[in-house]
Protein backbone atom coordinates (compact mmCIF):
# COMPACT_ATOMS: atom_id res chain seq x y z
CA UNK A 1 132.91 74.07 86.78
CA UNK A 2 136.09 75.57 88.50
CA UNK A 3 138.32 77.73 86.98
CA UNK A 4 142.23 77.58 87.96
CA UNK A 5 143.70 80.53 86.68
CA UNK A 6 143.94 82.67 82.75
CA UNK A 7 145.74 81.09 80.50
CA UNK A 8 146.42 83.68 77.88
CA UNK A 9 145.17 87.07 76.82
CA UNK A 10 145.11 88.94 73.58
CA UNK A 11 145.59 92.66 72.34
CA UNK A 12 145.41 93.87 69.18
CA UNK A 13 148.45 95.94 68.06
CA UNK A 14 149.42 98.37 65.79
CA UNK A 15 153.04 96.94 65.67
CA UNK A 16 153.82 93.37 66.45
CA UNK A 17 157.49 93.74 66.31
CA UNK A 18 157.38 97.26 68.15
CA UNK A 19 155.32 95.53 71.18
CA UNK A 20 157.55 92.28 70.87
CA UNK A 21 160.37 94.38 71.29
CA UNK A 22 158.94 96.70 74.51
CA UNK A 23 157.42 93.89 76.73
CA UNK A 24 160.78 91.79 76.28
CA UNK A 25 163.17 94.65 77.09
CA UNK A 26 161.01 96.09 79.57
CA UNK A 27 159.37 93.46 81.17
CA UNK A 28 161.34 90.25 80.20
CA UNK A 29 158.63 88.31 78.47
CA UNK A 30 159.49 86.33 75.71
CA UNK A 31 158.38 87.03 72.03
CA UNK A 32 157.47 83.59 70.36
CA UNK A 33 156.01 82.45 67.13
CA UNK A 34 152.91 79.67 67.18
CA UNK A 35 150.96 78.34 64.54
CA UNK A 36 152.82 79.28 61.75
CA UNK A 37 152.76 83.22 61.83
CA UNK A 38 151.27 83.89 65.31
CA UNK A 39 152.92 85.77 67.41
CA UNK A 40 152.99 85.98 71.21
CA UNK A 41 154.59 86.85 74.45
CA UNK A 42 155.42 84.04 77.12
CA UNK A 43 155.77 84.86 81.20
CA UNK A 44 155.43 82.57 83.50
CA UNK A 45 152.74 80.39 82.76
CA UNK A 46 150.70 82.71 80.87
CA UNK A 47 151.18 84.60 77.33
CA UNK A 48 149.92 87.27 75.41
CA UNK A 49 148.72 86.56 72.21
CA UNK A 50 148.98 89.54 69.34
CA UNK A 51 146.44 90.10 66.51
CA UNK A 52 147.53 92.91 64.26
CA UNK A 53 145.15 95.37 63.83
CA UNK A 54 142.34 95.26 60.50
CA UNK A 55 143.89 91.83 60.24
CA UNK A 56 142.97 90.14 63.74
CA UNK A 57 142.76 86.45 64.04
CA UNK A 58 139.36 84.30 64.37
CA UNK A 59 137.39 84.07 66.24
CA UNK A 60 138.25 87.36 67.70
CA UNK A 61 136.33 90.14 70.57
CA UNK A 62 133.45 91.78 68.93
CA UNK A 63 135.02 94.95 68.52
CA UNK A 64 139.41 94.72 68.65
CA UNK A 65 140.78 97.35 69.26
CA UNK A 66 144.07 99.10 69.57
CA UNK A 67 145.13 100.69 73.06
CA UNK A 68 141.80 99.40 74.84
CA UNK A 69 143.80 96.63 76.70
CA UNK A 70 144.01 97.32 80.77
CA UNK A 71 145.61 94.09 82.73
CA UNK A 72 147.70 93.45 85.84
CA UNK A 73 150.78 91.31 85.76
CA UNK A 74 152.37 90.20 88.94
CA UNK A 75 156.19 90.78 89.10
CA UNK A 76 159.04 89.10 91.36
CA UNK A 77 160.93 91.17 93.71
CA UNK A 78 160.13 94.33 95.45
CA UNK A 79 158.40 97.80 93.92
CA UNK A 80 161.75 99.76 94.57
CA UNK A 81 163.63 97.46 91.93
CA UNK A 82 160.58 97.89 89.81
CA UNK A 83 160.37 101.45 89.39
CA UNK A 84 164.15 101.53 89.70
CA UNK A 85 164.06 99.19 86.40
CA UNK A 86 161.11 101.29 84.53
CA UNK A 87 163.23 104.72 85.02
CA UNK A 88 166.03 103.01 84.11
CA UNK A 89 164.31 101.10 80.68
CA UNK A 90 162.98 105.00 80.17
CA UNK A 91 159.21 103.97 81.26
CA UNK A 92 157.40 106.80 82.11
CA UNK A 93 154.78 106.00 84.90
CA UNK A 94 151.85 107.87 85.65
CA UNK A 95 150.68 106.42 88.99
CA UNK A 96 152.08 104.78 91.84
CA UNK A 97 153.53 103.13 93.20
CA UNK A 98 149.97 102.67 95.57
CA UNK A 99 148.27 99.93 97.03
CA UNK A 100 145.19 98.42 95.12
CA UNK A 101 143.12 95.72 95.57
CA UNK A 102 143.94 92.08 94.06
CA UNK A 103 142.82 88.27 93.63
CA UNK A 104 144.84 87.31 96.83
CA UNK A 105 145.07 90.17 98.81
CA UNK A 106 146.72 93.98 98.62
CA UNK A 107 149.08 95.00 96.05
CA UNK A 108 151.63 97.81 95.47
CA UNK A 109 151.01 98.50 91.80
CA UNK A 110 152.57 101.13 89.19
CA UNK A 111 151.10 101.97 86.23
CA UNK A 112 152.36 102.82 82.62
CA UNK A 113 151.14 102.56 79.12
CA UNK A 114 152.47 100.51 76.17
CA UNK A 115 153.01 101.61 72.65
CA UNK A 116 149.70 101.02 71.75
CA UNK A 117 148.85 102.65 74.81
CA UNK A 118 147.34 99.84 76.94
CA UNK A 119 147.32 100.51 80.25
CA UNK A 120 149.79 98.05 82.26
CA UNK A 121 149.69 97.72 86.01
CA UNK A 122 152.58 95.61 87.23
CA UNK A 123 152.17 94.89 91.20
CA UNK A 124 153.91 93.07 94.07
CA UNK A 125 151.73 91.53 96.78
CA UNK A 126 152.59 93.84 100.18
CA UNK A 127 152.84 90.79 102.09
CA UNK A 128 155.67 89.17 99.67
């Protein structure tokens, strides 16, 4: 077996429509609805599936929980229009921009929490 690349991932939420709302306005993904009620948010070719909290979806992580999510996303463009766009959105970062280590080489990530308090690192590749 070979894997290609993630398809999805999910967090659990406190607030569907509050964490629709943030990742589309600050980081232009796109809120839809799937299988009837489900909720989720497209990029790319990737999305992030929602579960609200006490009420998660099956089959689900042994333990869901609010605020434990921690991912990298991959953004277009350089880091100064990045952080330019956070401060301007409000954002408030708490590290970076810095380079860390990623699948395809170095990155210049910044980091910032969502309203559930996941931790969100959005990078550019230093050689892009």
């Amino acid at each position: 077996m070979k894997i290609d690349r993630l398809d999805h991932i999910v967090l659990t939420v406190s607030d569907i429509d509050a964490t629709c709302a943030f990742y589309e306005r600050v980081l232009g993904m796109r809120p839809l609805t799937f299988a009837g009620d489900r909720r989720a948010l497209a990029f790319g070719r990737s999305k992030i599936n929602l579960h609200p909290a006490g009420n998660e979806y099956e089959p689900k992580a042994r333990v869901p929980a609010v605020g434990a999510g921690d991912f990298c996303l991959i953004a277009e463009g350089t880091m100064d229009d990045l952080v330019a766009h956070l401060a301007a959105e409000g954002v408030e970062t708490f590290d970076g921009p810095s380079p860390r280590s990623g699948a395809l080489g170095t990155l210049n990530s910044i980091y910032f929490r969502d309203p559930d308090g996941n931790l969100v690192e959005v990078s550019v590749y230093a050689d892009e």
